[in-house]
PDB file of N, CA and C in Angstrom:
ATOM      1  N   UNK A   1      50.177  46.368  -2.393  1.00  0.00           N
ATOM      2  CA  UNK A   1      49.110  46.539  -3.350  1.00  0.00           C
ATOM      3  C   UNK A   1      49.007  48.000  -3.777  1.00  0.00           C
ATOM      4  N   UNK A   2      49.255  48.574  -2.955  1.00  0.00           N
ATOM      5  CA  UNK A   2      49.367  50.203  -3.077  1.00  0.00           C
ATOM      6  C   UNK A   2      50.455  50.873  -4.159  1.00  0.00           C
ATOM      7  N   UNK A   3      50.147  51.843  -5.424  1.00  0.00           N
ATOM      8  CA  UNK A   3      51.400  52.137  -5.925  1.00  0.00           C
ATOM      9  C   UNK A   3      51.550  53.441  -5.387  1.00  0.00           C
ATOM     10  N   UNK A   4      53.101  53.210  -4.862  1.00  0.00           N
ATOM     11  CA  UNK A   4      53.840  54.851  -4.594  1.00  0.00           C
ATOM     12  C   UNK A   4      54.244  55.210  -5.925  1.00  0.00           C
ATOM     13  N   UNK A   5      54.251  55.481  -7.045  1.00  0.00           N
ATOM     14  CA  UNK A   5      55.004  55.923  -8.025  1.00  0.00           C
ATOM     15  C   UNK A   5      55.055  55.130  -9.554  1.00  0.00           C
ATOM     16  N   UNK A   6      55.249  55.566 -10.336  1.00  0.00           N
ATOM     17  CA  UNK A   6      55.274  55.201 -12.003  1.00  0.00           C
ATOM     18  C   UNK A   6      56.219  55.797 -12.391  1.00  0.00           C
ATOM     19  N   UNK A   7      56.940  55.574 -13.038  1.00  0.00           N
ATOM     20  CA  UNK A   7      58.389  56.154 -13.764  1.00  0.00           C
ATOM     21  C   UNK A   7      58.822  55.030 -15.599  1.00  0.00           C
ATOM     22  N   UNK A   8      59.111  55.806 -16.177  1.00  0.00           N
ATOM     23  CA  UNK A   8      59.733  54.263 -17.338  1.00  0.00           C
ATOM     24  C   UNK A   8      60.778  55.039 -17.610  1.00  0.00           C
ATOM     25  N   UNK A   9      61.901  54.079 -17.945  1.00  0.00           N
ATOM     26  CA  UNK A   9      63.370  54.121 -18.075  1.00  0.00           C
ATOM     27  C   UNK A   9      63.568  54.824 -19.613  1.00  0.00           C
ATOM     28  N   UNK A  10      62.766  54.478 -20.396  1.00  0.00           N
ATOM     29  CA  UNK A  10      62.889  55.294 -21.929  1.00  0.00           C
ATOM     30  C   UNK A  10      61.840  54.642 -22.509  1.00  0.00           C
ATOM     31  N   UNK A  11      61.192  55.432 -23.500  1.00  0.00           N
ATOM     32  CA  UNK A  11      60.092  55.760 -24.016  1.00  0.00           C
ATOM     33  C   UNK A  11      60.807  56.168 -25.560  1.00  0.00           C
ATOM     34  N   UNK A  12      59.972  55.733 -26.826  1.00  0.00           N
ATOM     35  CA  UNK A  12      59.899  56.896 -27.510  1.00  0.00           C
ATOM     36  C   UNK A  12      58.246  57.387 -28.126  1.00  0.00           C
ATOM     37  N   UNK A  13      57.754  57.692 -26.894  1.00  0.00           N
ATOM     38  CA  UNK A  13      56.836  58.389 -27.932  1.00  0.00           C
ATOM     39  C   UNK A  13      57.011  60.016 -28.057  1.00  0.00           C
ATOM     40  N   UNK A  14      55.922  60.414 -28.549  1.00  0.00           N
ATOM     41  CA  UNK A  14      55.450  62.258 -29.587  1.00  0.00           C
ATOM     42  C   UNK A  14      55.497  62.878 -28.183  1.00  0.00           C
ATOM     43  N   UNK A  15      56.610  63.774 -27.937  1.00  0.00           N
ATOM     44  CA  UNK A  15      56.232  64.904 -26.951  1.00  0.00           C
ATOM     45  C   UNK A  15      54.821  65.475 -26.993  1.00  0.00           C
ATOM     46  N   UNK A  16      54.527  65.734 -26.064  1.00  0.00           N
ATOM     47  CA  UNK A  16      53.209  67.009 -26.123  1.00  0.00           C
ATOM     48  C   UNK A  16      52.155  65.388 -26.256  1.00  0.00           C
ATOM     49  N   UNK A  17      52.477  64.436 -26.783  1.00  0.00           N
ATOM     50  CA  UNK A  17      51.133  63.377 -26.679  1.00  0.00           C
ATOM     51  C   UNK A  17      51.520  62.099 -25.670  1.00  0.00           C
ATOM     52  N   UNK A  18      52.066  60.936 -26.103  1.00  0.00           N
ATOM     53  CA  UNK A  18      52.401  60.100 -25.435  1.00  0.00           C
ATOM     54  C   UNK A  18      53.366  60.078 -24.347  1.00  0.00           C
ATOM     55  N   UNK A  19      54.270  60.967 -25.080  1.00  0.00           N
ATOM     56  CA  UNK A  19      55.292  62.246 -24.176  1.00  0.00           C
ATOM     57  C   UNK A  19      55.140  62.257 -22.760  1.00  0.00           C
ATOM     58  N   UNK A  20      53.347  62.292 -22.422  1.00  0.00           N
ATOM     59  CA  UNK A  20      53.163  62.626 -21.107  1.00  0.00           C
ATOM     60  C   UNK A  20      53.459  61.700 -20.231  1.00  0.00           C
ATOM     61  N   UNK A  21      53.711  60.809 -20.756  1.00  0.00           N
ATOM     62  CA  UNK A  21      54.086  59.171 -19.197  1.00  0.00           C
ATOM     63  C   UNK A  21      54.923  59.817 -18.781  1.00  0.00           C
ATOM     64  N   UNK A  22      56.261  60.953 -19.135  1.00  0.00           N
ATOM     65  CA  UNK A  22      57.138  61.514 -18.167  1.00  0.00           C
ATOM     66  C   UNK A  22      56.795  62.858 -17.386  1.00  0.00           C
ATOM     67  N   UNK A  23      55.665  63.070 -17.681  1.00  0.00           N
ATOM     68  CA  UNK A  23      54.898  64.465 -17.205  1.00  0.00           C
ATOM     69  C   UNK A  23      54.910  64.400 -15.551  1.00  0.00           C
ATOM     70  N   UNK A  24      55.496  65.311 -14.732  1.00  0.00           N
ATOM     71  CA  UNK A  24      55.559  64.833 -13.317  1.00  0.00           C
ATOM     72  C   UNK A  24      54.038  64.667 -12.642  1.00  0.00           C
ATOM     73  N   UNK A  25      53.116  66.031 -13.080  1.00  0.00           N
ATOM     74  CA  UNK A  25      51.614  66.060 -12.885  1.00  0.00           C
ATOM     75  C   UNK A  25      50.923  64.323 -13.508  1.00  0.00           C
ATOM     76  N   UNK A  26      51.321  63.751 -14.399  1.00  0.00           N
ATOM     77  CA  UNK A  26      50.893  62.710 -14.856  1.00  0.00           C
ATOM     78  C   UNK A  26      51.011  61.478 -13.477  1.00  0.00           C
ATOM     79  N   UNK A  27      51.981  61.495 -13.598  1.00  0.00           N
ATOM     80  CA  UNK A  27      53.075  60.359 -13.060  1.00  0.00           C
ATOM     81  C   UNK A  27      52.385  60.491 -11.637  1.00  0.00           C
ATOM     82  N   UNK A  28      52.235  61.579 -10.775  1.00  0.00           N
ATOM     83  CA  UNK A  28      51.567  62.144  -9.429  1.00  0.00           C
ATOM     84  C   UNK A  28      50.452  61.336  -9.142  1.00  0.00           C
ATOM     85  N   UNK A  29      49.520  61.187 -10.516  1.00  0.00           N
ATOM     86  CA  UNK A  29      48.165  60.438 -10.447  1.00  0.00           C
ATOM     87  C   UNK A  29      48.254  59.173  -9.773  1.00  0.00           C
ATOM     88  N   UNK A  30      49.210  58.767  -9.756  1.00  0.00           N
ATOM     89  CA  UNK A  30      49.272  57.274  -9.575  1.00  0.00           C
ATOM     90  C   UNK A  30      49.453  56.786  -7.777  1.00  0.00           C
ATOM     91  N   UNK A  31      50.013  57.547  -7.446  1.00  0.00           N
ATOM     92  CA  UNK A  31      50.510  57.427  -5.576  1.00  0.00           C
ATOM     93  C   UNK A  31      48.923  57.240  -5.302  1.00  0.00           C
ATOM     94  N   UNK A  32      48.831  55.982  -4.080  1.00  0.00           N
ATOM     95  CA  UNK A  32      48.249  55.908  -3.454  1.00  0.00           C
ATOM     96  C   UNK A  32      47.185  54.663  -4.315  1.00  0.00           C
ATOM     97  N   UNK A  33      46.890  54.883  -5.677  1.00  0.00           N
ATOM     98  CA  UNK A  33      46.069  54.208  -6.406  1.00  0.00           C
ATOM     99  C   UNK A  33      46.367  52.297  -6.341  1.00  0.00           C
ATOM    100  N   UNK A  34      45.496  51.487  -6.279  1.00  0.00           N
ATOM    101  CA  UNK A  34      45.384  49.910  -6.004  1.00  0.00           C
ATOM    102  C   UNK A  34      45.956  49.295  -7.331  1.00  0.00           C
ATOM    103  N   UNK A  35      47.370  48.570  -7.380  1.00  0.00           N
ATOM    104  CA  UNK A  35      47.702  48.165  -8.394  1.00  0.00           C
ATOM    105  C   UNK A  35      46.597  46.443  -8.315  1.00  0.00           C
ATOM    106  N   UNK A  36      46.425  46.165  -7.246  1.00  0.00           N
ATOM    107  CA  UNK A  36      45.875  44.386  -7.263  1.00  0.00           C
ATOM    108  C   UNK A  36      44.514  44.714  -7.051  1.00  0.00           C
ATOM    109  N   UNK A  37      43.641  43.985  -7.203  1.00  0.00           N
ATOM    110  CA  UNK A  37      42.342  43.932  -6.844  1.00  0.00           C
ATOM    111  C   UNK A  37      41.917  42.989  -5.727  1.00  0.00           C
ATOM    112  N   UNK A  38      41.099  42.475  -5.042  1.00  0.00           N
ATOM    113  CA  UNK A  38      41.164  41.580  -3.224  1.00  0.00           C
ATOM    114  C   UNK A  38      41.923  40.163  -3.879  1.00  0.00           C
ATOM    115  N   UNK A  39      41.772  40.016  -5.479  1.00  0.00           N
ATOM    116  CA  UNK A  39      42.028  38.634  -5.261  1.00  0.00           C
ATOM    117  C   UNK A  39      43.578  38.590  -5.916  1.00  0.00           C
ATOM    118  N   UNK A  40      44.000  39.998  -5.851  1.00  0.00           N
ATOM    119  CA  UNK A  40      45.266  40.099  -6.150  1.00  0.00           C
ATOM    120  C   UNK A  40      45.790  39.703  -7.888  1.00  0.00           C
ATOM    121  N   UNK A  41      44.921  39.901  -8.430  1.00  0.00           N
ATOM    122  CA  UNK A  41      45.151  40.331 -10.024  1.00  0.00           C
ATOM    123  C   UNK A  41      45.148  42.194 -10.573  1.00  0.00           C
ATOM    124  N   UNK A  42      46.036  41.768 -11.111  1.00  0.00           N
ATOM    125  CA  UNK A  42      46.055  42.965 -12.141  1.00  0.00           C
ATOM    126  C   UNK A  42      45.085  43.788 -12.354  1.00  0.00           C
ATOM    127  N   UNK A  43      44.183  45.340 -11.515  1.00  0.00           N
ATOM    128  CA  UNK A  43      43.012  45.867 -11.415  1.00  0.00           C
ATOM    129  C   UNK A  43      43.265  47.135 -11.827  1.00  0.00           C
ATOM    130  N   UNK A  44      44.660  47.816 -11.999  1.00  0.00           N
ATOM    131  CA  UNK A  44      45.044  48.810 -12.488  1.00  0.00           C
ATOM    132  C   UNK A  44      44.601  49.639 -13.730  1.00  0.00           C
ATOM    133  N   UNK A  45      44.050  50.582 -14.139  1.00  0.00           N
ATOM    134  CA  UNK A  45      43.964  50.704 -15.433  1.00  0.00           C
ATOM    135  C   UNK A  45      44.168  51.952 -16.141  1.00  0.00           C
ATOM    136  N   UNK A  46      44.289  52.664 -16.909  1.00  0.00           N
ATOM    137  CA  UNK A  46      44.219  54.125 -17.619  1.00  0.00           C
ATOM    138  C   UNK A  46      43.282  54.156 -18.126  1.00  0.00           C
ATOM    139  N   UNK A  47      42.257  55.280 -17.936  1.00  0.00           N
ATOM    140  CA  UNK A  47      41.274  55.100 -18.542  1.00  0.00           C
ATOM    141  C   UNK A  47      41.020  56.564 -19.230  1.00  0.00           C
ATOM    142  N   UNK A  48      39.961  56.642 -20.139  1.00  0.00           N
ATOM    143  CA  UNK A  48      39.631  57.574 -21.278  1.00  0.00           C
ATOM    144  C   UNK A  48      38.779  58.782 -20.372  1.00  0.00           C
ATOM    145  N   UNK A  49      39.745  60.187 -20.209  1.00  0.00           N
ATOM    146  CA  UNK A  49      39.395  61.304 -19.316  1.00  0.00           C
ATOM    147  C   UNK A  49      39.835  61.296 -18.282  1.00  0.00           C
ATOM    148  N   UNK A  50      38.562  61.633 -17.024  1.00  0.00           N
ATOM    149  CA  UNK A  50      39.218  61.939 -15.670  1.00  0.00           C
ATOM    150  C   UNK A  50      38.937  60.747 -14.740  1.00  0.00           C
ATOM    151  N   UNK A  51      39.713  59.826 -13.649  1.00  0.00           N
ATOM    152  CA  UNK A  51      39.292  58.818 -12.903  1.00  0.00           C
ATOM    153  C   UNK A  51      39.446  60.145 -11.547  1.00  0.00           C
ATOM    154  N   UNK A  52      38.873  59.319 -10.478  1.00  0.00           N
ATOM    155  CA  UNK A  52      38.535  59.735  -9.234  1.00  0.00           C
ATOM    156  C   UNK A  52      39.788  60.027  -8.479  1.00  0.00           C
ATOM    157  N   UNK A  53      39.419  60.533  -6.935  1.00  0.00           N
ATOM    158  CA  UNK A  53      40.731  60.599  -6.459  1.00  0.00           C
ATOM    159  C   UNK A  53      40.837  59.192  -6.090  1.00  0.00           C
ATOM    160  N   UNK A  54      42.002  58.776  -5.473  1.00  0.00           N
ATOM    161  CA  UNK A  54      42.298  57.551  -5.095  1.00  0.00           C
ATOM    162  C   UNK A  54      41.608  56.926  -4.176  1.00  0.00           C
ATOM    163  N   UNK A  55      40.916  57.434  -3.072  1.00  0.00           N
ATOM    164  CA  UNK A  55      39.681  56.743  -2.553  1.00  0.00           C
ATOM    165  C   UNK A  55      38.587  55.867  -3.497  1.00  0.00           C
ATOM    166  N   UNK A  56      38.253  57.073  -4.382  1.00  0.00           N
ATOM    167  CA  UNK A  56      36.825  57.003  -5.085  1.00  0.00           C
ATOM    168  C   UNK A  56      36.985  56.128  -6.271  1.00  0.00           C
ATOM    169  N   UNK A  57      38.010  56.271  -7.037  1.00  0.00           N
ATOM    170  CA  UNK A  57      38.685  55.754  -8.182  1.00  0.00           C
ATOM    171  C   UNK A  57      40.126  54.436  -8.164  1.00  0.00           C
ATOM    172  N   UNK A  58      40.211  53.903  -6.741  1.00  0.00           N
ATOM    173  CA  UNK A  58      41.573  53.181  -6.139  1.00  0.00           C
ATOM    174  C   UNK A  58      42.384  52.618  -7.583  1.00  0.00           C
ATOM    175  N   UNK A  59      41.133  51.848  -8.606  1.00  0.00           N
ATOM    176  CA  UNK A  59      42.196  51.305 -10.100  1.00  0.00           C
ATOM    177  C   UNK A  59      42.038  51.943 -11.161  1.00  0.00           C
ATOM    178  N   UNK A  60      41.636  53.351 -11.169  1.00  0.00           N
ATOM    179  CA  UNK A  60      42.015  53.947 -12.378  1.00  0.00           C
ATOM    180  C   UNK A  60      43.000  55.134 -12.125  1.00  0.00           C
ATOM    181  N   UNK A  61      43.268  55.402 -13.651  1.00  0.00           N
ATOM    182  CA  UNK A  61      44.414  56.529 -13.428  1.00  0.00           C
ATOM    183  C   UNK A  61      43.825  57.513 -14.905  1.00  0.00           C
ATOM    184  N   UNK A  62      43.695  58.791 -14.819  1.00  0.00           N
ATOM    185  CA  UNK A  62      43.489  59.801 -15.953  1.00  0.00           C
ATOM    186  C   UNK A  62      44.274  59.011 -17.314  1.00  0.00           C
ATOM    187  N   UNK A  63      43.445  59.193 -17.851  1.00  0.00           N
ATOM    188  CA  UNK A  63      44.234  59.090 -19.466  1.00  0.00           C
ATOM    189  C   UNK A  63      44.922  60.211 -19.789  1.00  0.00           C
ATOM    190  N   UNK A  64      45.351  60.159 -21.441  1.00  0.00           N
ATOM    191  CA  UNK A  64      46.714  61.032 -21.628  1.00  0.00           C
ATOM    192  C   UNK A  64      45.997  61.496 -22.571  1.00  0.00           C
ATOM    193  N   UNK A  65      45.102  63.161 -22.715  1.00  0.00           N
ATOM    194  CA  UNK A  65      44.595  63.516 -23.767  1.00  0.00           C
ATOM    195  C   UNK A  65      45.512  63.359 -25.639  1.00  0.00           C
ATOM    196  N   UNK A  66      44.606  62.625 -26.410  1.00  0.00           N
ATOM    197  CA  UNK A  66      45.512  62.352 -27.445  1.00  0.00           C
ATOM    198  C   UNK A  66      46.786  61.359 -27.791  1.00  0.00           C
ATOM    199  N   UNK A  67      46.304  60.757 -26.671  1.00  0.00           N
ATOM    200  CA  UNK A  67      47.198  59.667 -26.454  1.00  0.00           C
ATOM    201  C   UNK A  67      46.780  58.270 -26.369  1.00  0.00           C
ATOM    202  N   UNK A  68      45.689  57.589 -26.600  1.00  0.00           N
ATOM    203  CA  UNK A  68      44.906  56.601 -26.314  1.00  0.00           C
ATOM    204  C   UNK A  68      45.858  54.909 -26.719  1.00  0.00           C
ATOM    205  N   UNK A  69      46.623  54.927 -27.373  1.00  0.00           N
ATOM    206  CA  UNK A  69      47.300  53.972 -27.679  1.00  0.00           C
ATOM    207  C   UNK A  69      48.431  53.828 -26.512  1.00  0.00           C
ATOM    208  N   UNK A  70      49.148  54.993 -26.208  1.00  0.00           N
ATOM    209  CA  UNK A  70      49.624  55.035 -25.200  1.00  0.00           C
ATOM    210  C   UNK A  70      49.602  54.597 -23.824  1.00  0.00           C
ATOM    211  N   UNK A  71      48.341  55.191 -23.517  1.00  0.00           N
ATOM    212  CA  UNK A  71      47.304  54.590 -22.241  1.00  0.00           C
ATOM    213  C   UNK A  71      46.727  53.463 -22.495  1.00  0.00           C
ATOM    214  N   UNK A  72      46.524  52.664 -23.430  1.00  0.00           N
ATOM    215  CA  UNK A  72      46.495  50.948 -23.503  1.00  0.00           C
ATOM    216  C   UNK A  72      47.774  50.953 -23.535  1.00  0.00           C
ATOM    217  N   UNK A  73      48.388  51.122 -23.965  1.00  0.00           N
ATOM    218  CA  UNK A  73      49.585  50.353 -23.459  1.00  0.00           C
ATOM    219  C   UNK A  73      50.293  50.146 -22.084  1.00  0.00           C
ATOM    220  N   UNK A  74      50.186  51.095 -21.772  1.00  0.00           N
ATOM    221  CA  UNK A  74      50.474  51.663 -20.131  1.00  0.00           C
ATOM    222  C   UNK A  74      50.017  50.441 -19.398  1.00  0.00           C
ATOM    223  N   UNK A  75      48.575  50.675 -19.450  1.00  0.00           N
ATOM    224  CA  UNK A  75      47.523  49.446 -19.043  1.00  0.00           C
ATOM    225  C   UNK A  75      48.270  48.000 -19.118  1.00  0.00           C
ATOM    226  N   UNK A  76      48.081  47.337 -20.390  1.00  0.00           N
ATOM    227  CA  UNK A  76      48.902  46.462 -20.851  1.00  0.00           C
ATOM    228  C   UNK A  76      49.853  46.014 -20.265  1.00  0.00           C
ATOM    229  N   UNK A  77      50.798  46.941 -20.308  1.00  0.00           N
ATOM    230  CA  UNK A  77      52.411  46.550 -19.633  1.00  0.00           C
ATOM    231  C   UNK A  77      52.259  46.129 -18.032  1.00  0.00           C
ATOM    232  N   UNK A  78      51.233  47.049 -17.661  1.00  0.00           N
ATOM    233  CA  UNK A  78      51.489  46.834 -16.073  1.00  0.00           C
ATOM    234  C   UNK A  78      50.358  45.373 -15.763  1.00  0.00           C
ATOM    235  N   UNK A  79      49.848  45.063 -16.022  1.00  0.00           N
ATOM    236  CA  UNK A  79      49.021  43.405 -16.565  1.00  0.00           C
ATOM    237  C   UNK A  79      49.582  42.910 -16.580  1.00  0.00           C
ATOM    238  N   UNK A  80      50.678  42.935 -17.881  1.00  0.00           N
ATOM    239  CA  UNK A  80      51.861  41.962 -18.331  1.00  0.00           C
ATOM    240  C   UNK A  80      52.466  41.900 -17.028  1.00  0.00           C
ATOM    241  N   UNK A  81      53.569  42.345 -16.761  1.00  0.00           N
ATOM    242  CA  UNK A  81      54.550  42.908 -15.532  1.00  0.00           C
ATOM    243  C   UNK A  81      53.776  42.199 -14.229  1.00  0.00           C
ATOM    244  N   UNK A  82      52.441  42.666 -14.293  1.00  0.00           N
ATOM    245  CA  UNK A  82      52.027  42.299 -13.007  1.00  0.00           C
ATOM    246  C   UNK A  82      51.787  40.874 -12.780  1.00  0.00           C
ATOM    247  N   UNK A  83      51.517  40.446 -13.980  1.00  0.00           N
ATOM    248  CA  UNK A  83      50.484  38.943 -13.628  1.00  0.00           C
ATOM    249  C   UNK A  83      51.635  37.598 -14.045  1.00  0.00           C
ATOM    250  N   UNK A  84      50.564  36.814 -14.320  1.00  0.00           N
ATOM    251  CA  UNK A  84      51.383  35.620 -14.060  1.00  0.00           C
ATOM    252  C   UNK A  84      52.272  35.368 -15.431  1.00  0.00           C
ATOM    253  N   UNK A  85      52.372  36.025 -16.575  1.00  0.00           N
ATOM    254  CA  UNK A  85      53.572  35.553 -17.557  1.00  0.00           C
ATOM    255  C   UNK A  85      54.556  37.110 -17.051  1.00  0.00           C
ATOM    256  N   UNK A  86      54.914  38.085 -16.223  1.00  0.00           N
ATOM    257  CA  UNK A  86      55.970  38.720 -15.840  1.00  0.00           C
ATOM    258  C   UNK A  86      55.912  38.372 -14.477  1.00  0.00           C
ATOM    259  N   UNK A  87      55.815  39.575 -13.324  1.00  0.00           N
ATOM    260  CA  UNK A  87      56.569  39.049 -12.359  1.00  0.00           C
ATOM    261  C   UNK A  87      55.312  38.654 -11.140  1.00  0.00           C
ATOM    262  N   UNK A  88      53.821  38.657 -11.409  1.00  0.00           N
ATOM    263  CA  UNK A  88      52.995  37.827 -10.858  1.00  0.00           C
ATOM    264  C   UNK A  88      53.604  36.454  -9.649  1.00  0.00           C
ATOM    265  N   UNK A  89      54.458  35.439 -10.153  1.00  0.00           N
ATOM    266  CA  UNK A  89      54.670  34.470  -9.052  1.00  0.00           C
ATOM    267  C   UNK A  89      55.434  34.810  -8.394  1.00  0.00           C
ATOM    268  N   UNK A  90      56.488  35.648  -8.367  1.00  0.00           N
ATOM    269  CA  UNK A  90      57.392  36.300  -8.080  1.00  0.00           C
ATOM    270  C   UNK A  90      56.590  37.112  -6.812  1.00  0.00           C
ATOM    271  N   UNK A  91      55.961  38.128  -7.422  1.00  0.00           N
ATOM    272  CA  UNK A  91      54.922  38.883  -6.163  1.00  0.00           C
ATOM    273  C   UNK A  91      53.795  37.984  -5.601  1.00  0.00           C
ATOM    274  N   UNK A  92      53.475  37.242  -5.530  1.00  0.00           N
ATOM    275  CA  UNK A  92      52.811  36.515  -4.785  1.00  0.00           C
ATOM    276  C   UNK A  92      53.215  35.795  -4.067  1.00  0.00           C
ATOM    277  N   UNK A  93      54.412  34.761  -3.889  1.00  0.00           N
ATOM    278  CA  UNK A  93      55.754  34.117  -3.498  1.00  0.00           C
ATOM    279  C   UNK A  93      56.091  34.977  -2.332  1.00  0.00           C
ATOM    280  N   UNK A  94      56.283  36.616  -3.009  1.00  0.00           N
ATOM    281  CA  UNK A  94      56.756  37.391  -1.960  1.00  0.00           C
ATOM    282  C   UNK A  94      55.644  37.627  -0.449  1.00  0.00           C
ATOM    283  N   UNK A  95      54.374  37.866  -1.104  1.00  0.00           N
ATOM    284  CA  UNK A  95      52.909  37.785  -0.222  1.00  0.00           C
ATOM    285  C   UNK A  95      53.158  37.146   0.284  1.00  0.00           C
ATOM    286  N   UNK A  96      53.478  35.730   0.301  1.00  0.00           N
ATOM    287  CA  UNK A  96      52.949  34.671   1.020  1.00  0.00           C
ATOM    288  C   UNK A  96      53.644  34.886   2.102  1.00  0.00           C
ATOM    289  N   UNK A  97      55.212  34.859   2.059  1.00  0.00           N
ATOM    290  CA  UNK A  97      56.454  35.342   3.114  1.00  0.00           C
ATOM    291  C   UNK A  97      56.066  36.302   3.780  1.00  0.00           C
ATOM    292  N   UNK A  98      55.504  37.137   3.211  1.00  0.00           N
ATOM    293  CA  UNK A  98      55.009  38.444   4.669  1.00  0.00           C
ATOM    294  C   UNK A  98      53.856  37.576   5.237  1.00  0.00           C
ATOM    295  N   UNK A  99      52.916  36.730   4.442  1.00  0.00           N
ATOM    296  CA  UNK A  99      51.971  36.235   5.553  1.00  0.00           C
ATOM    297  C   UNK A  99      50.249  37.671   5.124  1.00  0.00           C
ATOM    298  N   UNK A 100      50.945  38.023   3.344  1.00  0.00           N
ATOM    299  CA  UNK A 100      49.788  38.963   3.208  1.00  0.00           C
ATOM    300  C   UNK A 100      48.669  38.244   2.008  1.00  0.00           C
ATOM    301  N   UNK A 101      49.036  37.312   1.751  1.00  0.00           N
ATOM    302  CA  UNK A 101      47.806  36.062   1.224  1.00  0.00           C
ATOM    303  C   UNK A 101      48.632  35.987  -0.141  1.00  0.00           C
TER     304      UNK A 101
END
């Protein structure tokens, strides 16, 4: 449930704006932060300014000043990806085999 890391394989957005999903300080935000929520859906989110540290804030992540389309999308993808039309049964399938619900 925990994410160690965010990375994307290619991008094209505007350096200096959307640019930042490859920003290492960006990307940093994310370790430690709750990709599932208890009932194991998609709780992740980017949100508009500053989110908490990962205690205080576990499903948000800083937004990307000037970038707001970006950061819905971000959002978006990892929903998609996460839940049940990407790889959702897939990770839950896997849960069950460890015996983690």
């Amino acid at each position: 449930r925990t994410i160690r890391g965010l990375t994307f394989y290619e991008h094209g957005e505007t350096a200096g704006l959307g640019g930042e999903v490859d920003n290492p300080r960006w990307k940093a935000l994310w370790a430690g932060r709750l990709a599932f929520d208890e009932a194991w859906q998609p709780a992740i989110r980017v949100v508009k300014g500053h989110a908490g540290p990962p205690l205080e804030d576990p499903y948000e992540v800083d937004g990307i000043s000037g970038a707001t389309l970006t950061a819905n999308g971000v959002t978006h993808l990892l929903h998609f990806w996460l839940g049940e039309h990407g790889f959702g049964n897939y990770l839950a399938e896997y849960r069950r085999e460890l015996g983690e619900g």
